[in-house]
ModelCIF file with pLDDT and N, C-alpha, C, O atoms, coordinates in Angstrom:
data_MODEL
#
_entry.id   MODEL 
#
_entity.id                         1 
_entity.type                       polymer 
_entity.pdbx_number_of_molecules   1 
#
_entity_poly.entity_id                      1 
_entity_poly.type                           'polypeptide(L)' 
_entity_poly.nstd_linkage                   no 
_entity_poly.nstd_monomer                   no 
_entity_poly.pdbx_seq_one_letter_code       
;(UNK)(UNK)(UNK)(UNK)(UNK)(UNK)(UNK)(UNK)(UNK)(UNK)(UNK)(UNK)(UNK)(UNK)(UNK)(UNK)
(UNK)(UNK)(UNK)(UNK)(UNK)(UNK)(UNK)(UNK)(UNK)(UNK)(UNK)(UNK)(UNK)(UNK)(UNK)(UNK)
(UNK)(UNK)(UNK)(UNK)(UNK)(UNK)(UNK)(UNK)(UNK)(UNK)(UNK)(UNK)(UNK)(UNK)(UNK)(UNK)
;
_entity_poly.pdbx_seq_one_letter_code_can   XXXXXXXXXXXXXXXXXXXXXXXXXXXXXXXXXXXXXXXXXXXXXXXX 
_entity_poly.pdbx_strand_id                 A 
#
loop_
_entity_poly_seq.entity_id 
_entity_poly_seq.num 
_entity_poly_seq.mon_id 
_entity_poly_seq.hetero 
1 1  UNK n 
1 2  UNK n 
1 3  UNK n 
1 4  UNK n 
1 5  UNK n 
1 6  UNK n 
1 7  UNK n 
1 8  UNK n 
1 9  UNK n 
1 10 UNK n 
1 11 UNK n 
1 12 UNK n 
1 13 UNK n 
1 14 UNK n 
1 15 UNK n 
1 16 UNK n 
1 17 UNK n 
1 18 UNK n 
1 19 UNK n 
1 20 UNK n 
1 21 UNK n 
1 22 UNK n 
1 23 UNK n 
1 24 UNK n 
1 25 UNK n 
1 26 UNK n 
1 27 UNK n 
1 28 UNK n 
1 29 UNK n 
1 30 UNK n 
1 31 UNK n 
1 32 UNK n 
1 33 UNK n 
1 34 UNK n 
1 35 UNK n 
1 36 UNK n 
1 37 UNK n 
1 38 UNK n 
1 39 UNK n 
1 40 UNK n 
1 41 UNK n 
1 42 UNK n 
1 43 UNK n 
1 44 UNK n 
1 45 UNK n 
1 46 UNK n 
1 47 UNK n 
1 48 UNK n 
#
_struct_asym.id          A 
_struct_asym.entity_id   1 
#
loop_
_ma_qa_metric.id 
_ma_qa_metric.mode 
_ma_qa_metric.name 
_ma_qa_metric.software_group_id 
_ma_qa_metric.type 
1 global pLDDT . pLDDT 
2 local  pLDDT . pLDDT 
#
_ma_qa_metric_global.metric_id      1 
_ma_qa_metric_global.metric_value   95.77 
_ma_qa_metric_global.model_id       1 
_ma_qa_metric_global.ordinal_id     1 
#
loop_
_ma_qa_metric_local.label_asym_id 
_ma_qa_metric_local.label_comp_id 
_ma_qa_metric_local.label_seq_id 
_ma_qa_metric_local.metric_id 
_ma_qa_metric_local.metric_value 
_ma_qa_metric_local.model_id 
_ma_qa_metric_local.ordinal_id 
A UNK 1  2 97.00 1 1  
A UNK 2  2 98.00 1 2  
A UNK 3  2 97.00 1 3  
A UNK 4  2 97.00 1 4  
A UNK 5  2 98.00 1 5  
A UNK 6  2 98.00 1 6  
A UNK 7  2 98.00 1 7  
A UNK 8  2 97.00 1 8  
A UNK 9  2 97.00 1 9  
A UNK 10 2 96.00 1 10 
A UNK 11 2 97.00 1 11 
A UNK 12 2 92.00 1 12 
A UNK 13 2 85.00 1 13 
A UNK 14 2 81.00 1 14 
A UNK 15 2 82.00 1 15 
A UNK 16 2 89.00 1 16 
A UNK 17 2 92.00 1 17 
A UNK 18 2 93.00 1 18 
A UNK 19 2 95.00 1 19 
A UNK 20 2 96.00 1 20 
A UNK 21 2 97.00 1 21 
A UNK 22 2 96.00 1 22 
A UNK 23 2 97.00 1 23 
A UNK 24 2 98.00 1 24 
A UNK 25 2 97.00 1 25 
A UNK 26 2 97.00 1 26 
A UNK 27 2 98.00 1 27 
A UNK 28 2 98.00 1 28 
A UNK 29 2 97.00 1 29 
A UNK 30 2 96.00 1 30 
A UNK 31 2 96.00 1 31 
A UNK 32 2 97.00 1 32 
A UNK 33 2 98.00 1 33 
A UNK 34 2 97.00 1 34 
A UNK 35 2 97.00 1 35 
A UNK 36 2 97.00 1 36 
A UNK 37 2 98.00 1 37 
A UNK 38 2 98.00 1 38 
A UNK 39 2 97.00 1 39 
A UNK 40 2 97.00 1 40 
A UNK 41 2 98.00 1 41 
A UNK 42 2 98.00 1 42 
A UNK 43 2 97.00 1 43 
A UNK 44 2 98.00 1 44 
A UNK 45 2 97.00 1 45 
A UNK 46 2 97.00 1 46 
A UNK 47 2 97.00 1 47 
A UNK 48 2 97.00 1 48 
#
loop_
_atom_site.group_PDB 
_atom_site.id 
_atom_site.type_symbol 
_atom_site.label_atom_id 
_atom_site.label_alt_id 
_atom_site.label_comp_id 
_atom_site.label_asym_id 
_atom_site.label_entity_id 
_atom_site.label_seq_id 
_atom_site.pdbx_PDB_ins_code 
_atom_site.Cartn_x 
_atom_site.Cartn_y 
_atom_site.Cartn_z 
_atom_site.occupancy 
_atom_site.B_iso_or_equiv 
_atom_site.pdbx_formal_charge 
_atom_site.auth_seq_id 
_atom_site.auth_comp_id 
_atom_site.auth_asym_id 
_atom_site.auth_atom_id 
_atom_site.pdbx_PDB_model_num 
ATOM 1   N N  . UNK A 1 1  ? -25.404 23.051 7.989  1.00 97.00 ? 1  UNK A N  1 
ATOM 2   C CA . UNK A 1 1  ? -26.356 22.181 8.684  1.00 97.00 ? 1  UNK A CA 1 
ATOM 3   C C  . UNK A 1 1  ? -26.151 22.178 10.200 1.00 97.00 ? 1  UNK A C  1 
ATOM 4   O O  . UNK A 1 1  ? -27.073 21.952 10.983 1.00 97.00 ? 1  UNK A O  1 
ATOM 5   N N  . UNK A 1 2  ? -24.838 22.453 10.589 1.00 98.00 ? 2  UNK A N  1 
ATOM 6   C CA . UNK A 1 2  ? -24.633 22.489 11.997 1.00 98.00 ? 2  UNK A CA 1 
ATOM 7   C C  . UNK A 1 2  ? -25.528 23.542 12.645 1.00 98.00 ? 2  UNK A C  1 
ATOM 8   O O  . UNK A 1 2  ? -25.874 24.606 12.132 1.00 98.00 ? 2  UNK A O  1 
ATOM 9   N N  . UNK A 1 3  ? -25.953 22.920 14.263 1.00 97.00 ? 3  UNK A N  1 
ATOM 10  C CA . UNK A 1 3  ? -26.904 23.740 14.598 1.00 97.00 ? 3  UNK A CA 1 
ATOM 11  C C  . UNK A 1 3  ? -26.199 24.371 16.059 1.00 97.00 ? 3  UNK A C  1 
ATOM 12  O O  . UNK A 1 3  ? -26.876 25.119 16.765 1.00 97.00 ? 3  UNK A O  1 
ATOM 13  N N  . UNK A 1 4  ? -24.661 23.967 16.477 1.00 97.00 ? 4  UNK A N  1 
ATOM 14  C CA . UNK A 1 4  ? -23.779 24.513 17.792 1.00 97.00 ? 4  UNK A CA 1 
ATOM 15  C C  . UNK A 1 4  ? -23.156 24.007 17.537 1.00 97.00 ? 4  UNK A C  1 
ATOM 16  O O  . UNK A 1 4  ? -23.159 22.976 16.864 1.00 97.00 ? 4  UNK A O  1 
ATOM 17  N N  . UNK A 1 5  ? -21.880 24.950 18.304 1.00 98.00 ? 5  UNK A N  1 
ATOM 18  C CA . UNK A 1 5  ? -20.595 24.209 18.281 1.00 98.00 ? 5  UNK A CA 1 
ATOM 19  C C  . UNK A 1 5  ? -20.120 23.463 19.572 1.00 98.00 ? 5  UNK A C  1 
ATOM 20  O O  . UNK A 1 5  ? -20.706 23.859 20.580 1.00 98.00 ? 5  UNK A O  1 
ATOM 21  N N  . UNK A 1 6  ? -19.656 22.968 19.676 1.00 98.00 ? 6  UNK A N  1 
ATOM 22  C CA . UNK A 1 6  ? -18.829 22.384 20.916 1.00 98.00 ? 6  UNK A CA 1 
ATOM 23  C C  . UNK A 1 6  ? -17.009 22.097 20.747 1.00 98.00 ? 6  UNK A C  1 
ATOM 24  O O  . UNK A 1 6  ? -16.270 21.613 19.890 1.00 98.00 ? 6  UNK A O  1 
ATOM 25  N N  . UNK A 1 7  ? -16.839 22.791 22.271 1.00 98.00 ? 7  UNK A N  1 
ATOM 26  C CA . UNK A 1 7  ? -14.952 23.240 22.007 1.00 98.00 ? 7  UNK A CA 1 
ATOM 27  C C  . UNK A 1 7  ? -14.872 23.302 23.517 1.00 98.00 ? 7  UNK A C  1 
ATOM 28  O O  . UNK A 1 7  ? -15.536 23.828 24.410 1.00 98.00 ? 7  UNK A O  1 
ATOM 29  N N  . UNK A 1 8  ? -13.539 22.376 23.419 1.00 97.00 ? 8  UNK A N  1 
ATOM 30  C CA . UNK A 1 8  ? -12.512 22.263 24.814 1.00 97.00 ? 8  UNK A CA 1 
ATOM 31  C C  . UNK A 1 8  ? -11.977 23.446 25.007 1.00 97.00 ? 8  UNK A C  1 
ATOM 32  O O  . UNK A 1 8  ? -11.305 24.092 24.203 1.00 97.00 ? 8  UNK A O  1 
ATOM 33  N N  . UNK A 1 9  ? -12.350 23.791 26.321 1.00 97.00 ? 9  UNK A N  1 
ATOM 34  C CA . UNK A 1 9  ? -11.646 25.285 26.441 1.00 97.00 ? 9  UNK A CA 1 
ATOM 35  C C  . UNK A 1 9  ? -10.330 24.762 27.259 1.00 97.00 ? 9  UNK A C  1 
ATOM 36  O O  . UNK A 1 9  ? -9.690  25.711 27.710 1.00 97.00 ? 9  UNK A O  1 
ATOM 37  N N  . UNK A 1 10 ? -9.953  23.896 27.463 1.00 96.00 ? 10 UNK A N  1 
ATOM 38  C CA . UNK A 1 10 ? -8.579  23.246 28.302 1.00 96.00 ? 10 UNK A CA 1 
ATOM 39  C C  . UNK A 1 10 ? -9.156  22.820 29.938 1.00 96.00 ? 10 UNK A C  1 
ATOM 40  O O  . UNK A 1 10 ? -10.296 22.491 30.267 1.00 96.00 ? 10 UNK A O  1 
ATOM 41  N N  . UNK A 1 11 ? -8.242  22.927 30.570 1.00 97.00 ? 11 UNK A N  1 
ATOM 42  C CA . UNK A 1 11 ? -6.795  23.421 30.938 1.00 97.00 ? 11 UNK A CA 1 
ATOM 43  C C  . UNK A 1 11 ? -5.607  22.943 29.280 1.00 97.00 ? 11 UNK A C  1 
ATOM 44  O O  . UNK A 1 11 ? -5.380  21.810 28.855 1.00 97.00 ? 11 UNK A O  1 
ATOM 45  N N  . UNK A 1 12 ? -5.293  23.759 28.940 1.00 92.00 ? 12 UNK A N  1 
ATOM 46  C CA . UNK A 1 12 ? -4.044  23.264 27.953 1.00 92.00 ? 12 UNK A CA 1 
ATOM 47  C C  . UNK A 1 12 ? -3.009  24.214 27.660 1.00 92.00 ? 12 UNK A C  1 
ATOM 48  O O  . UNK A 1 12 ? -3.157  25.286 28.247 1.00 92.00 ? 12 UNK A O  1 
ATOM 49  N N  . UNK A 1 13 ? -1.847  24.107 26.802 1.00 85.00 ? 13 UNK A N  1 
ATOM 50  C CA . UNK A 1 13 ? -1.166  25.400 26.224 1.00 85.00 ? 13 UNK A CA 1 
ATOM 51  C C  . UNK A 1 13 ? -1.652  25.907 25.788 1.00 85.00 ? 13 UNK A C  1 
ATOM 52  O O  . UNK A 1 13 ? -2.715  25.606 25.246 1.00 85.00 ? 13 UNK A O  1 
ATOM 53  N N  . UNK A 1 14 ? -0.882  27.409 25.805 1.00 81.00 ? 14 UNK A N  1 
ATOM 54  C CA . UNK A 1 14 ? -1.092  28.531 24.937 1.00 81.00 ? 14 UNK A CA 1 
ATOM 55  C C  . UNK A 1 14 ? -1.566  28.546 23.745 1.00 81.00 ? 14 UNK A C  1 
ATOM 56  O O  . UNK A 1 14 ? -2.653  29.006 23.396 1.00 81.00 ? 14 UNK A O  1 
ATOM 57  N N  . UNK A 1 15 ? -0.641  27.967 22.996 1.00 82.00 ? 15 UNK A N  1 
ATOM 58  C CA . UNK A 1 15 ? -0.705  27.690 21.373 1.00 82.00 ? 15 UNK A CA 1 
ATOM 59  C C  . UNK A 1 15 ? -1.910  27.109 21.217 1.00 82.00 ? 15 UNK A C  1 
ATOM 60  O O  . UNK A 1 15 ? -2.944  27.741 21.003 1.00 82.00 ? 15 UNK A O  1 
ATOM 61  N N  . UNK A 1 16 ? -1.818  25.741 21.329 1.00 89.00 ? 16 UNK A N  1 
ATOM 62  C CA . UNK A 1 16 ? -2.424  24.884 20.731 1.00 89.00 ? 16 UNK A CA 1 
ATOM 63  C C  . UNK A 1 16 ? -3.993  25.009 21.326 1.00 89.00 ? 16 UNK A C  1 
ATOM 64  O O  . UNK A 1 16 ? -4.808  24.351 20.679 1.00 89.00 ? 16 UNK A O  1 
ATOM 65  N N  . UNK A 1 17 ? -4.454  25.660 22.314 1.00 92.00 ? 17 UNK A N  1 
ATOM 66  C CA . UNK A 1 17 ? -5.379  25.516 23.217 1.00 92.00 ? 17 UNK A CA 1 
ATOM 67  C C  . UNK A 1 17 ? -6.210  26.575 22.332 1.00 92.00 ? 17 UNK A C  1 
ATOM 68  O O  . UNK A 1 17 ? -7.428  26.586 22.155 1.00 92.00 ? 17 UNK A O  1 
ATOM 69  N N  . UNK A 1 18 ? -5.097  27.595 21.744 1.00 93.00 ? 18 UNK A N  1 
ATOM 70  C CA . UNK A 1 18 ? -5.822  28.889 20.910 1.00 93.00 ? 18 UNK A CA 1 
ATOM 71  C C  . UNK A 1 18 ? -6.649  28.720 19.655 1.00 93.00 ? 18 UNK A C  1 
ATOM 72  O O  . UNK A 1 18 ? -7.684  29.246 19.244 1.00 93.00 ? 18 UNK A O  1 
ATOM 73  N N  . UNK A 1 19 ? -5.905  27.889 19.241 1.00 95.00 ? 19 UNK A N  1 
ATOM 74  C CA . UNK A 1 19 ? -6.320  27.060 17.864 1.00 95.00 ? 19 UNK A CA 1 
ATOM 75  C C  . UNK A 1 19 ? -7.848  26.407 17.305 1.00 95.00 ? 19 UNK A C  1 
ATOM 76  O O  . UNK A 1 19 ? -8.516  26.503 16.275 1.00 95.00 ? 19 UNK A O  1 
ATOM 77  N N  . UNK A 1 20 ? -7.962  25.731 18.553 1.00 96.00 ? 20 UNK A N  1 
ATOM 78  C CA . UNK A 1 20 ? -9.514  24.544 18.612 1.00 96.00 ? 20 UNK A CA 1 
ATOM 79  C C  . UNK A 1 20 ? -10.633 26.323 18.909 1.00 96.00 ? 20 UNK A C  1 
ATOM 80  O O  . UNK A 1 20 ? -11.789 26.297 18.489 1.00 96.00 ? 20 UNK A O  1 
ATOM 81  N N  . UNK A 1 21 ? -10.156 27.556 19.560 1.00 97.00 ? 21 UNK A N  1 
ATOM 82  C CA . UNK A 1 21 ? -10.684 28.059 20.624 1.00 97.00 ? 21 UNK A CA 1 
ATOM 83  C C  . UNK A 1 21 ? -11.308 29.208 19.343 1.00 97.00 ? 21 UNK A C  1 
ATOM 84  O O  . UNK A 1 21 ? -12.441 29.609 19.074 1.00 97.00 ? 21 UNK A O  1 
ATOM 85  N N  . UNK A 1 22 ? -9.780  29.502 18.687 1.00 96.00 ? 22 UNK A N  1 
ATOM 86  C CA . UNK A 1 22 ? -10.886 30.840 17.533 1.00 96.00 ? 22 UNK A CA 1 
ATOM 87  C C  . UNK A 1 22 ? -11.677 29.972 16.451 1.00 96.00 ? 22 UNK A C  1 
ATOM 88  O O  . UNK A 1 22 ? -12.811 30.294 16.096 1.00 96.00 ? 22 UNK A O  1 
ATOM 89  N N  . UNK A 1 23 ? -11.080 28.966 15.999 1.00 97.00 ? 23 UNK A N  1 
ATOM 90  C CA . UNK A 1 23 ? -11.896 28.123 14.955 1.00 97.00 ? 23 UNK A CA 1 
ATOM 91  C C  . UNK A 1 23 ? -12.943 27.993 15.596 1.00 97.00 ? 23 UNK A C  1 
ATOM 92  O O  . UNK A 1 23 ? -13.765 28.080 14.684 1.00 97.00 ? 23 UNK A O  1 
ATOM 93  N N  . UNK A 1 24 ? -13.449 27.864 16.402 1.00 98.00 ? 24 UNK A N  1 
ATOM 94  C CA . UNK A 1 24 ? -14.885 27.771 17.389 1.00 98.00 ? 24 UNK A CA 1 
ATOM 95  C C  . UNK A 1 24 ? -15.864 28.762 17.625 1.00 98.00 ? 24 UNK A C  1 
ATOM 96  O O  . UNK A 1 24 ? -17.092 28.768 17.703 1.00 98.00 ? 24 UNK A O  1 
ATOM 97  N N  . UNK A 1 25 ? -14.843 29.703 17.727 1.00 97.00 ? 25 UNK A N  1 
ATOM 98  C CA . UNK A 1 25 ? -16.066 30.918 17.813 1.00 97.00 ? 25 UNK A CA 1 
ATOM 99  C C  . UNK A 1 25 ? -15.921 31.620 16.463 1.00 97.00 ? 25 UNK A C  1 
ATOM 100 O O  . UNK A 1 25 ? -16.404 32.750 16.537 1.00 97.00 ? 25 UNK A O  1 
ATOM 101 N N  . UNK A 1 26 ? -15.514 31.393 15.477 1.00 97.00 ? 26 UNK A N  1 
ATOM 102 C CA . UNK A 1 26 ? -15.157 31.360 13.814 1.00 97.00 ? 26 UNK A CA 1 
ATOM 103 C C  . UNK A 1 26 ? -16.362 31.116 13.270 1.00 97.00 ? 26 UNK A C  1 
ATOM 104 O O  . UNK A 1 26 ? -16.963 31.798 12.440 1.00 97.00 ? 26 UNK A O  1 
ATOM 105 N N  . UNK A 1 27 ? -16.686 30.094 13.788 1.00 98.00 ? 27 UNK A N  1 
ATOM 106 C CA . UNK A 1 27 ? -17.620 28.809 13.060 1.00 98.00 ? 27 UNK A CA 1 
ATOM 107 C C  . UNK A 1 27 ? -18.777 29.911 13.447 1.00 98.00 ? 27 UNK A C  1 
ATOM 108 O O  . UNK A 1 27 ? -19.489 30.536 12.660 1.00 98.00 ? 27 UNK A O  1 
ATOM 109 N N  . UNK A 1 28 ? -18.766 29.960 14.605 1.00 98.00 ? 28 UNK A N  1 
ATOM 110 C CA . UNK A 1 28 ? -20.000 30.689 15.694 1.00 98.00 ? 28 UNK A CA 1 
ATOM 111 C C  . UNK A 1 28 ? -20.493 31.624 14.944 1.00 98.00 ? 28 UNK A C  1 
ATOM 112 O O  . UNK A 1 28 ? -21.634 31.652 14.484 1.00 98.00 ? 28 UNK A O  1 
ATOM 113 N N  . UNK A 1 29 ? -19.651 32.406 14.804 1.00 97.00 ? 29 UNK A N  1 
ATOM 114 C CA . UNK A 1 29 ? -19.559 33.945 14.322 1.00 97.00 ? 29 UNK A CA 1 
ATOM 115 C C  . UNK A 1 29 ? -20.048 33.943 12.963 1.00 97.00 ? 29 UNK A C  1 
ATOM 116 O O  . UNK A 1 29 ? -20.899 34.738 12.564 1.00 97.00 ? 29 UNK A O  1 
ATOM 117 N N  . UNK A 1 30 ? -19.544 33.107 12.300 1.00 96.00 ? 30 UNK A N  1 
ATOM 118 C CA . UNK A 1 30 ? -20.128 33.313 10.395 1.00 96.00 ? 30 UNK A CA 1 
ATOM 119 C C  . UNK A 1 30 ? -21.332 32.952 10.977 1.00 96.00 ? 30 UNK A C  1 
ATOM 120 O O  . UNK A 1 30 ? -22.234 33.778 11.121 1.00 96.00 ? 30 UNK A O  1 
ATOM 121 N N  . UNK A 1 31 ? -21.456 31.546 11.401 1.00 96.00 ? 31 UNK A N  1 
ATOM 122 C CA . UNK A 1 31 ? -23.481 30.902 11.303 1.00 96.00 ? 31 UNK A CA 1 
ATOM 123 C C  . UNK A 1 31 ? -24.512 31.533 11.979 1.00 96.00 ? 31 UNK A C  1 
ATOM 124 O O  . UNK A 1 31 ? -25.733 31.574 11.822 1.00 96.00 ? 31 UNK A O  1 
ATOM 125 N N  . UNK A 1 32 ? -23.612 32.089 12.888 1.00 97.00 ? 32 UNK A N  1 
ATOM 126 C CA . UNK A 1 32 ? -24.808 32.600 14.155 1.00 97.00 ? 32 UNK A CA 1 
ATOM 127 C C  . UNK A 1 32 ? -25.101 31.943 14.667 1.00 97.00 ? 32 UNK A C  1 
ATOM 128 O O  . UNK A 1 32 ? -26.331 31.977 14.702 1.00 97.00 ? 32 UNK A O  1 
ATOM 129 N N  . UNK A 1 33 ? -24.497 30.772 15.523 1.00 98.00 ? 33 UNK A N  1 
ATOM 130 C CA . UNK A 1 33 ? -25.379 29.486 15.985 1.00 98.00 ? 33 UNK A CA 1 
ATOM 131 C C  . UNK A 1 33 ? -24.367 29.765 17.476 1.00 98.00 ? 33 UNK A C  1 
ATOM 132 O O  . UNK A 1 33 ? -23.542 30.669 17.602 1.00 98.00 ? 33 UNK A O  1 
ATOM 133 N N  . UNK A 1 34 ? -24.661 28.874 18.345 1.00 97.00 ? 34 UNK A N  1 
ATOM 134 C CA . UNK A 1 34 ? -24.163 28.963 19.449 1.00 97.00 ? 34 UNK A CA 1 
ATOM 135 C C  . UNK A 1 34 ? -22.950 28.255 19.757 1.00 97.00 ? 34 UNK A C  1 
ATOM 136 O O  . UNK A 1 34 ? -22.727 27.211 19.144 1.00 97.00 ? 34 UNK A O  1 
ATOM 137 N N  . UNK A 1 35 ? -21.849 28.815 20.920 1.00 97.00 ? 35 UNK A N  1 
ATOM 138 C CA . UNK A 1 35 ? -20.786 27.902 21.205 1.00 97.00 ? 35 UNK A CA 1 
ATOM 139 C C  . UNK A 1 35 ? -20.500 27.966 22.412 1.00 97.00 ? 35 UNK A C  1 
ATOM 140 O O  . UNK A 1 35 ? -20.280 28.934 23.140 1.00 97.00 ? 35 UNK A O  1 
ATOM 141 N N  . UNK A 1 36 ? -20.517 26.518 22.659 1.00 97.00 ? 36 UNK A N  1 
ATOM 142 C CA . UNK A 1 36 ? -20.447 25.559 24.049 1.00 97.00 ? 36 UNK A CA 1 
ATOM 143 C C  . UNK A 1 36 ? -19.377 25.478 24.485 1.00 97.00 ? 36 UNK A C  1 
ATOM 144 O O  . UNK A 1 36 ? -18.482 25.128 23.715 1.00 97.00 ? 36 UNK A O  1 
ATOM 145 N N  . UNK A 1 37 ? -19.111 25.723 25.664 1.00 98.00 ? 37 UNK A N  1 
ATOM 146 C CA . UNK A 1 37 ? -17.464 25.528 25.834 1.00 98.00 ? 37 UNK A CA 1 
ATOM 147 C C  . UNK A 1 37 ? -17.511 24.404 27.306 1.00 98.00 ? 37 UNK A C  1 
ATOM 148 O O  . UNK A 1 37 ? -18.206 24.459 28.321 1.00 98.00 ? 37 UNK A O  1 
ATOM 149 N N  . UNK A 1 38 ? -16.615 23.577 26.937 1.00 98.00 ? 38 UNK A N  1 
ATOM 150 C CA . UNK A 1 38 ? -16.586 22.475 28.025 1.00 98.00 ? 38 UNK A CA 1 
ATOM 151 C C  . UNK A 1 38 ? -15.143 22.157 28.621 1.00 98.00 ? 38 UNK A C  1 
ATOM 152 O O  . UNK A 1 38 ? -14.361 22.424 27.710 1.00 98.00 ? 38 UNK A O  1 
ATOM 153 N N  . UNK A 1 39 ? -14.328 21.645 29.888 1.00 97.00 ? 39 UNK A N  1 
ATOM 154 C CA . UNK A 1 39 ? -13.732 21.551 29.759 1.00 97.00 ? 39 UNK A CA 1 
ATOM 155 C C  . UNK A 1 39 ? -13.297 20.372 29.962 1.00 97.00 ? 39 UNK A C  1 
ATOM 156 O O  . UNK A 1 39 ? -13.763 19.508 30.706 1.00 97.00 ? 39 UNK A O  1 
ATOM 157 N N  . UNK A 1 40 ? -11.975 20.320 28.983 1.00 97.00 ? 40 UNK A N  1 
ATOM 158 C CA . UNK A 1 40 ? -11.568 19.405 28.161 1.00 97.00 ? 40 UNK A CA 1 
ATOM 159 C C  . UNK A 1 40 ? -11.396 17.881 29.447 1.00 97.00 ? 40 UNK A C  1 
ATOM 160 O O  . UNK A 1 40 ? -11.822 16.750 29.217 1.00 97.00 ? 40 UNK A O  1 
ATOM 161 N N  . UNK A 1 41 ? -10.814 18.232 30.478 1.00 98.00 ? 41 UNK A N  1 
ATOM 162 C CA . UNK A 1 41 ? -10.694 17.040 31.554 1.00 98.00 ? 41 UNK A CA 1 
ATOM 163 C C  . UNK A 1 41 ? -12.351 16.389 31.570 1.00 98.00 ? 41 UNK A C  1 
ATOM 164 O O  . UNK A 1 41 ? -12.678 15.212 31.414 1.00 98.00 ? 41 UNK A O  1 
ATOM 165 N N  . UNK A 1 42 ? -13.043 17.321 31.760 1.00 98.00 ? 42 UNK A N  1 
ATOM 166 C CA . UNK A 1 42 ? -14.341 16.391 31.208 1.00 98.00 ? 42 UNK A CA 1 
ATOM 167 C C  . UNK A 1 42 ? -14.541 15.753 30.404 1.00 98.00 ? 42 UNK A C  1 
ATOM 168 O O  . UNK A 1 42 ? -15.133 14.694 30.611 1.00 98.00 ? 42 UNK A O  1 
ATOM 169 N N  . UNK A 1 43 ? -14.215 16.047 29.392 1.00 97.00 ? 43 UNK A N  1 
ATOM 170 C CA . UNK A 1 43 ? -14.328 15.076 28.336 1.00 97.00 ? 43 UNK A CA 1 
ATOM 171 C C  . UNK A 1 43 ? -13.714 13.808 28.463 1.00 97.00 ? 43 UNK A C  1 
ATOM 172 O O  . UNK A 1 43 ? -14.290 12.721 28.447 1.00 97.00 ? 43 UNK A O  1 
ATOM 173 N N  . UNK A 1 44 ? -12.783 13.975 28.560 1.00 98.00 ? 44 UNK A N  1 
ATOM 174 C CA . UNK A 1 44 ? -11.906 12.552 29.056 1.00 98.00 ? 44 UNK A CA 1 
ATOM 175 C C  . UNK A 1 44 ? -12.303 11.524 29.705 1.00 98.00 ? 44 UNK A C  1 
ATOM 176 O O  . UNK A 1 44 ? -12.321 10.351 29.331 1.00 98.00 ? 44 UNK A O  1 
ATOM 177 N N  . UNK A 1 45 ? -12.871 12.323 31.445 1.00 97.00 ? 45 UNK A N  1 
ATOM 178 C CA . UNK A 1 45 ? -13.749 11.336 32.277 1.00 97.00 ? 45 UNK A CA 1 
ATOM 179 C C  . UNK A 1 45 ? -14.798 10.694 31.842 1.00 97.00 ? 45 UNK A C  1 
ATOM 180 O O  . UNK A 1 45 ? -15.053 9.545  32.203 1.00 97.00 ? 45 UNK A O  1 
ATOM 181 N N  . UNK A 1 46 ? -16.021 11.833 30.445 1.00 97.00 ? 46 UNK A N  1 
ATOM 182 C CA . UNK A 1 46 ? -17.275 10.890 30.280 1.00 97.00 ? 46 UNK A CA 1 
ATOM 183 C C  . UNK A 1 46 ? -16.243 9.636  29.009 1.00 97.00 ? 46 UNK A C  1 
ATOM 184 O O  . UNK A 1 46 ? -16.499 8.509  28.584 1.00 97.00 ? 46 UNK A O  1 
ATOM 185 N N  . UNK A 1 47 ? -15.479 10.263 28.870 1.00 97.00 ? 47 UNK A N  1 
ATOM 186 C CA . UNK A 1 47 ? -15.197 8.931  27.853 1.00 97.00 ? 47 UNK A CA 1 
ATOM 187 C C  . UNK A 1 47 ? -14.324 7.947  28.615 1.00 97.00 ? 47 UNK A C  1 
ATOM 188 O O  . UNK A 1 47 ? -14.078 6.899  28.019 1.00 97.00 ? 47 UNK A O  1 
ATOM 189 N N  . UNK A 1 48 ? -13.793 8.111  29.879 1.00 97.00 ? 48 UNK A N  1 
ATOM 190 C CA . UNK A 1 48 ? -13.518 7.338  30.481 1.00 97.00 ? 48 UNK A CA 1 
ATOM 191 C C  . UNK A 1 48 ? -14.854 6.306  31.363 1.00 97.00 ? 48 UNK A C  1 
ATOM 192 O O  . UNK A 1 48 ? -14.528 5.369  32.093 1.00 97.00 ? 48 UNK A O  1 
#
């Protein structure tokens, strides 16, 4: 049913930053749907 993805591209570590980053374009890749990449300090501020 999903129609895009959306994924923190950081600033973050290596590891863990990799993780959120292939599951994202994973998702992308099987559905064919699009992926958004934002970064993550943004996110923070609109939720701040």
């Amino acid at each position: 049913d999903v129609t895009g993805i959306v994924v923190g591209v950081g600033p973050g570590p290596y590891t863990g930053l990799r993780v959120g980053l292939m599951t994202a374009t994973t998702f992308g890749a099987a559905r064919g749907i699009p992926v958004h990449g934002l970064c993550t300090l943004d996110g923070v501020a609109y939720a701040a």
